[in-house]
Protein backbone atom coordinates (compact mmCIF):
# COMPACT_ATOMS: atom_id res chain seq x y z
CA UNK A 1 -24.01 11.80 18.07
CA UNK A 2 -21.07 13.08 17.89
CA UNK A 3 -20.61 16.31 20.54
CA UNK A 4 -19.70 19.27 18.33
CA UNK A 5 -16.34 21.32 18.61
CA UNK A 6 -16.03 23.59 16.04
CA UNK A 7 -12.14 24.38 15.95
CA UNK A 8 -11.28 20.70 15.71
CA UNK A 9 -11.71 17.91 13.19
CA UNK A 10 -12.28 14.12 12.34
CA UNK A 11 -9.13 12.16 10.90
CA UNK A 12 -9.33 9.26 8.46
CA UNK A 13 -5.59 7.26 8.45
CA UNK A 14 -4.70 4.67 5.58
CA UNK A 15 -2.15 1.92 6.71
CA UNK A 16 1.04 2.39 5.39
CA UNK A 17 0.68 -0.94 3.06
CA UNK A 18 -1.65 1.56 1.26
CA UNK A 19 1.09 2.67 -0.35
CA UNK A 20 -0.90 1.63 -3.51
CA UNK A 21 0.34 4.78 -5.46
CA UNK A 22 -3.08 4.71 -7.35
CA UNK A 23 -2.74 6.87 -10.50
CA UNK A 24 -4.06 7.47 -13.97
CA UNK A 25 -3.76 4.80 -16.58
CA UNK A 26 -2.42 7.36 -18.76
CA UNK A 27 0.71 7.66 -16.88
CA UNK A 28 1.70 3.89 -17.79
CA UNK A 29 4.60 3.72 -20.15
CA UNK A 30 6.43 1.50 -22.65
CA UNK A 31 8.97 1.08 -20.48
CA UNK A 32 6.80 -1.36 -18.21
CA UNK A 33 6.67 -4.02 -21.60
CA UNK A 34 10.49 -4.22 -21.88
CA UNK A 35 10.12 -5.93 -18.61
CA UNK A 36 9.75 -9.92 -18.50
CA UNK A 37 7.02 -11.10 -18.32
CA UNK A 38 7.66 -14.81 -17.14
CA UNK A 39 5.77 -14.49 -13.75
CA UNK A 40 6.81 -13.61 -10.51
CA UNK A 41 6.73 -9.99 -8.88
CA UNK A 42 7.53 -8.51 -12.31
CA UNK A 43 4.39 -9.71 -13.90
CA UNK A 44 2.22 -8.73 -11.10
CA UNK A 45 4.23 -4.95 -11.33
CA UNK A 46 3.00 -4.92 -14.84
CA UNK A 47 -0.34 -5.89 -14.13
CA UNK A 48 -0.61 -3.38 -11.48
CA UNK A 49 1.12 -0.37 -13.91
CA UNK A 50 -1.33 -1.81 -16.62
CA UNK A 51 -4.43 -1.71 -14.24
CA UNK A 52 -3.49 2.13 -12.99
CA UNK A 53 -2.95 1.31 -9.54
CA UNK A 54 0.55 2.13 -9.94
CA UNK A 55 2.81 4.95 -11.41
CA UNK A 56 5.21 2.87 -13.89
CA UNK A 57 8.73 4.19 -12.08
CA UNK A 58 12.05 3.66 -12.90
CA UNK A 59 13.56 3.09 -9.78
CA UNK A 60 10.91 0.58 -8.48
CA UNK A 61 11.46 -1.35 -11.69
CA UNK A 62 14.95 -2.11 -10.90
CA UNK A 63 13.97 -3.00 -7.64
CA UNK A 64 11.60 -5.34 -8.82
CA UNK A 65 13.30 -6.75 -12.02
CA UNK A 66 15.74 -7.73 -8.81
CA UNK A 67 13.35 -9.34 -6.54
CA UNK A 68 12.11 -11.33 -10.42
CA UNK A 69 15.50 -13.02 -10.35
CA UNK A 70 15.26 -13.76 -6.52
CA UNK A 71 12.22 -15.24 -7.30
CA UNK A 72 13.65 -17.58 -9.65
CA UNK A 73 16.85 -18.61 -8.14
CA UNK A 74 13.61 -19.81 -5.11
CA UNK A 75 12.07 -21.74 -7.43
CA UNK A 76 14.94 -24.10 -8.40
CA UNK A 77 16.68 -23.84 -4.83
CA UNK A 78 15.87 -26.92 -2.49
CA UNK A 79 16.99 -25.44 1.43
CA UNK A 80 19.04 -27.69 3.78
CA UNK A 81 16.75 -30.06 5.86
CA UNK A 82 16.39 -28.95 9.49
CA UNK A 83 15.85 -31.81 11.31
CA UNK A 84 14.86 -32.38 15.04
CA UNK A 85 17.83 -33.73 17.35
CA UNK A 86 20.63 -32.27 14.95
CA UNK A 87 22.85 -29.90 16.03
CA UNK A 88 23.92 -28.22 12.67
CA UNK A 89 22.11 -28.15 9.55
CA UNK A 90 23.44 -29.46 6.21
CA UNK A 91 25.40 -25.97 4.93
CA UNK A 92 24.35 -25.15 1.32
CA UNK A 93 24.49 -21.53 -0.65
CA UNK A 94 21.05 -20.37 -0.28
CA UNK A 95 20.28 -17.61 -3.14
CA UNK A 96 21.23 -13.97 -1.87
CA UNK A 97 18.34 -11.95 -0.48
CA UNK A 98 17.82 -8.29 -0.57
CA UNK A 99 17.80 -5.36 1.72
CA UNK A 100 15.65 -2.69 0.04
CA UNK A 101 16.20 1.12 1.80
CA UNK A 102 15.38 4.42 0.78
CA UNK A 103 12.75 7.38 2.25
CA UNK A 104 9.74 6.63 3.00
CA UNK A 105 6.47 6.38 0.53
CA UNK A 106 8.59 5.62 -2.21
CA UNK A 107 7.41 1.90 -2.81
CA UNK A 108 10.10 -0.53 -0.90
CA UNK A 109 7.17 -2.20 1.12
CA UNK A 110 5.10 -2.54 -2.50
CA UNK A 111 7.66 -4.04 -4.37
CA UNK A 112 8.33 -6.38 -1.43
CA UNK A 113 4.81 -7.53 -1.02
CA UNK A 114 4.61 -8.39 -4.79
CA UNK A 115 7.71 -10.75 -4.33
CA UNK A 116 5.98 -12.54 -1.12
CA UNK A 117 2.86 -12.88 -2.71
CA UNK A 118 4.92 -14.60 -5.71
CA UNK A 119 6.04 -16.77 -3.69
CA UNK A 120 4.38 -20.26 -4.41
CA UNK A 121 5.90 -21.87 -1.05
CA UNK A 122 3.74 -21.99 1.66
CA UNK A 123 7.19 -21.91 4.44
CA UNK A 124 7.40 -17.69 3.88
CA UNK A 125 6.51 -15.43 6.69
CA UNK A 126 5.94 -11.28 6.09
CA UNK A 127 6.30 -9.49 9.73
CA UNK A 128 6.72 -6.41 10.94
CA UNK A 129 10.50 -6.33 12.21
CA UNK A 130 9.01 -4.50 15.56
CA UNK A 131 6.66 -7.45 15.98
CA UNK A 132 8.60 -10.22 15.08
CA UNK A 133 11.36 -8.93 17.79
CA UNK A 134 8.31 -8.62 20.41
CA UNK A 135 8.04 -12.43 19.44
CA UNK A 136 11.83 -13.36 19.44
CA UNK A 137 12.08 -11.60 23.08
CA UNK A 138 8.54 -13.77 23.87
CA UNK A 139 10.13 -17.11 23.02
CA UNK A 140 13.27 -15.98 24.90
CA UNK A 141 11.74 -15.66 27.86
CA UNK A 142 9.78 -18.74 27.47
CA UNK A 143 12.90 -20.79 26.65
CA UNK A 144 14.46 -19.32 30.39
CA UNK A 145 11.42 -20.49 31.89
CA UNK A 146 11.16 -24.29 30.83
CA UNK A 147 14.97 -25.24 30.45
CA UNK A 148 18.49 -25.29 32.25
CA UNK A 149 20.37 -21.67 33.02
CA UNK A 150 23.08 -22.52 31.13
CA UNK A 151 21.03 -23.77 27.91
CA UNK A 152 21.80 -21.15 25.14
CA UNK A 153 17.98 -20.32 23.61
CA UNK A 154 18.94 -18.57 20.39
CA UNK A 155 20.49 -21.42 18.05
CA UNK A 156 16.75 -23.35 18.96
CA UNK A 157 14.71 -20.30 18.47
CA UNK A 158 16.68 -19.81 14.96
CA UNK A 159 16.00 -23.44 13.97
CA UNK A 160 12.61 -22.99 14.70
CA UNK A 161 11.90 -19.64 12.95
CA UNK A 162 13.83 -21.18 9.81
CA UNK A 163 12.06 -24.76 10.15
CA UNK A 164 8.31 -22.81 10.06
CA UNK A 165 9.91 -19.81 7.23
CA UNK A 166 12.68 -20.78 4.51
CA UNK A 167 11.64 -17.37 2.84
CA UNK A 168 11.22 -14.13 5.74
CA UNK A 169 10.41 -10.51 4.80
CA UNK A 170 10.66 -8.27 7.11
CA UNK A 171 8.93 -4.55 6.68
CA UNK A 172 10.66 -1.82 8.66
CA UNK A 173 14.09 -3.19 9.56
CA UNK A 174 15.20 -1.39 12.31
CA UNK A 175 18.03 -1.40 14.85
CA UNK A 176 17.17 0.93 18.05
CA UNK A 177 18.04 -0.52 21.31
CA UNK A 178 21.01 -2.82 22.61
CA UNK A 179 18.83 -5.63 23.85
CA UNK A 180 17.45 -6.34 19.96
CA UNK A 181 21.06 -5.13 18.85
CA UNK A 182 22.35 -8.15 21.03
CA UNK A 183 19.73 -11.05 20.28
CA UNK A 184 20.24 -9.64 16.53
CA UNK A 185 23.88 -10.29 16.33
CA UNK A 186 23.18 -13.92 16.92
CA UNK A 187 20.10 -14.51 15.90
CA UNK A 188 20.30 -13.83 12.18
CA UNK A 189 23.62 -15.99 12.03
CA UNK A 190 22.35 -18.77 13.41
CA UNK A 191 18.77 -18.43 10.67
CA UNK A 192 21.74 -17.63 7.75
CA UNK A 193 23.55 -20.88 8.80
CA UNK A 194 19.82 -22.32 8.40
CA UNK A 195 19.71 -21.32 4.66
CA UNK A 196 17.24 -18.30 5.37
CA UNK A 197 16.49 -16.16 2.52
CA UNK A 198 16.06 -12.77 4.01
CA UNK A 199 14.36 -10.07 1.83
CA UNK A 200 13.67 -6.81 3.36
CA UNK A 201 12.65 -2.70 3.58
CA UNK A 202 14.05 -0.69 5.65
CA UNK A 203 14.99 3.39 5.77
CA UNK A 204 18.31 2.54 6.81
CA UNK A 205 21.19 1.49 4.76
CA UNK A 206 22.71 -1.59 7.03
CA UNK A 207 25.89 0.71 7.85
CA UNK A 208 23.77 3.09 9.42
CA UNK A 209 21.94 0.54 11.85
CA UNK A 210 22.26 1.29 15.58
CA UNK A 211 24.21 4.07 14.78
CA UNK A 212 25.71 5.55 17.76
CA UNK A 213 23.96 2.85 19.69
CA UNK A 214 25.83 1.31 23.14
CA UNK A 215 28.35 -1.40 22.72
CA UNK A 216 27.75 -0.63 18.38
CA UNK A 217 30.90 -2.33 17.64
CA UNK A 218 29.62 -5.59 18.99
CA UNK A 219 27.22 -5.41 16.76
CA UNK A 220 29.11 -4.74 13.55
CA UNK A 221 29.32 -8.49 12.33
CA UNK A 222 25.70 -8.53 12.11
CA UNK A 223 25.77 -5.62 9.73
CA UNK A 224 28.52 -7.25 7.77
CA UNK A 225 26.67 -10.46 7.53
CA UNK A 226 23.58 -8.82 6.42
CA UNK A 227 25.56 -7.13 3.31
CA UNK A 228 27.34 -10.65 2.96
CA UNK A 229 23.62 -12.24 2.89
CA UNK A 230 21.35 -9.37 0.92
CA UNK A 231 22.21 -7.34 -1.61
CA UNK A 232 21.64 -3.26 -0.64
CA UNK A 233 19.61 -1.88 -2.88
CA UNK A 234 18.59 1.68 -3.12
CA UNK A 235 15.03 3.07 -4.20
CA UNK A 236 15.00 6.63 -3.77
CA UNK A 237 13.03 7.51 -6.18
CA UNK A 238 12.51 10.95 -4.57
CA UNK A 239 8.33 10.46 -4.98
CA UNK A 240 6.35 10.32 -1.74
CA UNK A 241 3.50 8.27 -3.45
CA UNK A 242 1.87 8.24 -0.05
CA UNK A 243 1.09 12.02 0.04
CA UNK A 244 -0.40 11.49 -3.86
CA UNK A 245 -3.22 9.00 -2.12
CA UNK A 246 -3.74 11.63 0.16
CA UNK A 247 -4.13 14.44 -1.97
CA UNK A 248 -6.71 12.72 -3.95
CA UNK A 249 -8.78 11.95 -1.45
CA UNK A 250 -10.19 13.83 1.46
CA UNK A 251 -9.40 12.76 4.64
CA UNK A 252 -9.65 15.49 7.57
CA UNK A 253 -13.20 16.63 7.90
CA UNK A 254 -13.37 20.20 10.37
CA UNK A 255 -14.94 22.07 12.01
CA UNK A 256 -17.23 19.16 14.07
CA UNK A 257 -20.73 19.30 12.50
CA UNK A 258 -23.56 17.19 11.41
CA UNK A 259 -22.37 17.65 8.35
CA UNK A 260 -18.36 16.46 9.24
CA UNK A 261 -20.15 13.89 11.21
CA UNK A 262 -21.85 12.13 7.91
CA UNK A 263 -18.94 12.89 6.02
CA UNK A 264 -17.41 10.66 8.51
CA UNK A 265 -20.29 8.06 8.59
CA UNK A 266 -19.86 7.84 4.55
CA UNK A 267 -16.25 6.88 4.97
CA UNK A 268 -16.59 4.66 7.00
CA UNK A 269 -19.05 2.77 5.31
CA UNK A 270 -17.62 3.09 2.11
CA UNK A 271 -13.98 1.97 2.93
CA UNK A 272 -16.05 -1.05 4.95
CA UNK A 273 -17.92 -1.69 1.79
CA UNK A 274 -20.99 -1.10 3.86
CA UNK A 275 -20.21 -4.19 5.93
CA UNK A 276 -21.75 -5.30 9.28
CA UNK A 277 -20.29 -3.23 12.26
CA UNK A 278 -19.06 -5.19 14.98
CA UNK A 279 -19.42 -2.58 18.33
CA UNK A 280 -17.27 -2.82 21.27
CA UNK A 281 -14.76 -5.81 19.73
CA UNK A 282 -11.90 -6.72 21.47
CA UNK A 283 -8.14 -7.21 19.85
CA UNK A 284 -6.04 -9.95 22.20
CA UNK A 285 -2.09 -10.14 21.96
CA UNK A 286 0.72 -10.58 24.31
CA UNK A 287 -1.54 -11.26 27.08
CA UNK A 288 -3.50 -7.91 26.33
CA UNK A 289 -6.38 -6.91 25.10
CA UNK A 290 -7.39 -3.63 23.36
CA UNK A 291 -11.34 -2.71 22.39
CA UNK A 292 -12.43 -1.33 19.39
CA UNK A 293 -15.52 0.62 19.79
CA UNK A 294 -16.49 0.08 16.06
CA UNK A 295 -15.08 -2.15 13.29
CA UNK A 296 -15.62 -3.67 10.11
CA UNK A 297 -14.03 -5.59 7.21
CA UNK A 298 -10.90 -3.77 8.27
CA UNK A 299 -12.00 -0.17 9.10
CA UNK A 300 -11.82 0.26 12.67
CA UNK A 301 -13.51 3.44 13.92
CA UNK A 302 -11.60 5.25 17.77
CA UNK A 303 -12.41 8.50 19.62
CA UNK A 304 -9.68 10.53 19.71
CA UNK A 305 -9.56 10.58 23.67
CA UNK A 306 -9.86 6.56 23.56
CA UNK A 307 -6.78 5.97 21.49
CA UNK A 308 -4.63 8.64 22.07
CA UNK A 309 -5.08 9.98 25.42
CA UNK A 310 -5.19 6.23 27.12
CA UNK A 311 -1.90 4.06 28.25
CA UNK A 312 -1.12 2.50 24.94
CA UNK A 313 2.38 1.64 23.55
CA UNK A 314 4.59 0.74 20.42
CA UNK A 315 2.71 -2.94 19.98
CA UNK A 316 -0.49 -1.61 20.44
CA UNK A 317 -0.34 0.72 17.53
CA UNK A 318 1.42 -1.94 15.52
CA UNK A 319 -1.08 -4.59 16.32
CA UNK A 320 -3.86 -2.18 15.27
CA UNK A 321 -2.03 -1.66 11.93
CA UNK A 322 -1.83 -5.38 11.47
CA UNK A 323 -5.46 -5.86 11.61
CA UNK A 324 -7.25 -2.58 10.13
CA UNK A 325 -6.00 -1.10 6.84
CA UNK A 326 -8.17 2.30 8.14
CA UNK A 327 -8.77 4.22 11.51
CA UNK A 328 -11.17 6.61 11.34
CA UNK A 329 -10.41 8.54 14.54
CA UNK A 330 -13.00 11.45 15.25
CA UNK A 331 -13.38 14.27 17.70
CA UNK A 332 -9.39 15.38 17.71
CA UNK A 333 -9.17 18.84 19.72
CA UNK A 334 -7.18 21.64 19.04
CA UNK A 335 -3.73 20.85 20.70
CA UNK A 336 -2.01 22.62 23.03
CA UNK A 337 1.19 22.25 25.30
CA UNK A 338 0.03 20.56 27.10
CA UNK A 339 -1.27 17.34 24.62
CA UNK A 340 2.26 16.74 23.71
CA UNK A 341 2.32 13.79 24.50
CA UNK A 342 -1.02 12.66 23.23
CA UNK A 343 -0.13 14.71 19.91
């Protein structure tokens, strides 16, 4: 039972990559059929337009008629082989990728999950960029650990990364401290000189990466070689379609009552599809584990005090949103000053 506080409420929180933009099938228009309709992202945009889980835009079909003939260029292009015991890889042209920025809700993480899912190759990776740094920085330290000082561990981590992923997409490109800003410099070189095809979203255009950040200038060639390697693409479309999901569906139930409480209960079970709840499960990464005091088929279900309140960082959150599409997160008191930082 829930303990009942009537000035504060129960939360329900859709991952971002429910950024569905789920609309009326009225709203589709013939501009979607002038689109080609060969395969690829652009005939899974018209499907999805068609279906009514997405607005037809105009700025998200240029986007996507873009990633269509990235697509295709990947289907005839045959990357350098990386093999073991070679220093440098055979240097071909590998298609341009593309670096997709604008505010946020407005699709970039859509369109670019259409394009990987396209994707008939099986060597393609989709990451988080804040995760997959947490990773380079793991293998980093790693490498210092089980080889010589002196032994230079990025050109080996880069061969690796590009020998498991020809094709990366990154979600959330993002530039914030010097140590990434360093490893970055290098690192995306040395997987470009691998024939790397880099798509991905970002709220950033490159030149404004690290801005202001220490030693920035010594990391300007990486934000010349990502313009050199993507194209910049813009898709402001000036439509939060994030805050439409929200607004057609309820999801902050106050005060705490019974009531609230099976509100709650019916959310739960309903974004679970009435799945078995696993109590009390456990999430291991980075030599950590986090529990989950209720979870199923990717609904996970927090008090307030348990996921907020406790010691829990950047990765946690982010490792959460990797495996759970929904929190529900109930009894969240009134704040005062002194939440902030729980807030």
């Amino acid at each position: 039972m829930l303990r009942q506080i009537s000035a504060c409420r129960h939360s329900v929180f859709l991952r971002a990559s429910t950024r569905g933009f789920h609309a009326a099938s009225s709203l589709l228009t013939h501009t979607v059929d002038a689109l080609d309709t060969n395969g690829g992202p652009v005939r899974e945009y018209k499907r999805m337009v068609q279906d009514g889980r997405l607005i037809d835009d105009a700025f998200q079909r240029s986007i996507v008629s873009k990633l269509d003939r990235l697509y295709q260029d990947l289907l005839v292009f045959t990357p350098p082989p990386l093999l073991f015991g070679t220093k440098d890889p055979e240097r071909v042209t590998a298609p341009r990728g593309l670096y997709i920025y604008g505010d946020v809700g407005t699709g970039k993480t859509t369109t670019m999950d259409m394009f990987y899912t396209s994707i008939p190759t099986t060597s393609k990776r989709r990451v988080h960029f804040h995760s997959f740094m947490l990773e380079v920085h793991a293998r980093i330290n790693h490498f210092r650990r089980t080889h010589h000082a002196h032994e230079d561990p990025v050109p080996t981590i880069a061969r690796e990364l590009a020998r498991a992923s020809r094709v990366v997409c990154f979600d959330e490109f993002q530039v914030t401290d010097i140590a990434d800003a360093m490893v970055l410099r290098r690192l995306l070189h040395e997987m470009f000189v691998c024939g790397v095809v880099m798509v991905t979203t970002s709220n950033r255009h490159p030149d404004a990466l690290y801005a202001n950040g220490i030693q920035r200038e010594s990391f300007m060639p990486c934000i010349d070689e990502l313009k050199l390697k993507c194209e910049c693409v813009s898709l402001d479309s000036g439509t939060d379609y994030r805050k439409l999901v929200r607004e057609s569906a309820r999801v902050f139930f106050a005060p705490i009552t019974q009531n609230t409480n099976d509100a709650l209960m019916a959310v739960f079970a309903r974004a679970s599809q009435n799945a078995q709840v696993q109590v009390n499960g456990e999430l291991r990464f980075l030599g950590r584990s986090l529990r989950v005091p209720r979870s199923a088929r990717g609904v996970a279900w927090f008090e307030f005090s348990d996921l907020c309140t406790q010691a829990h960082g950047s990765a946690d959150y982010i490792e959460l949103a990797r495996h759970f599409h929904t929190l529900v997160l109930s009894n969240v008191p009134v704040m005062h000053m002194d939440d902030r930082n729980a807030a």
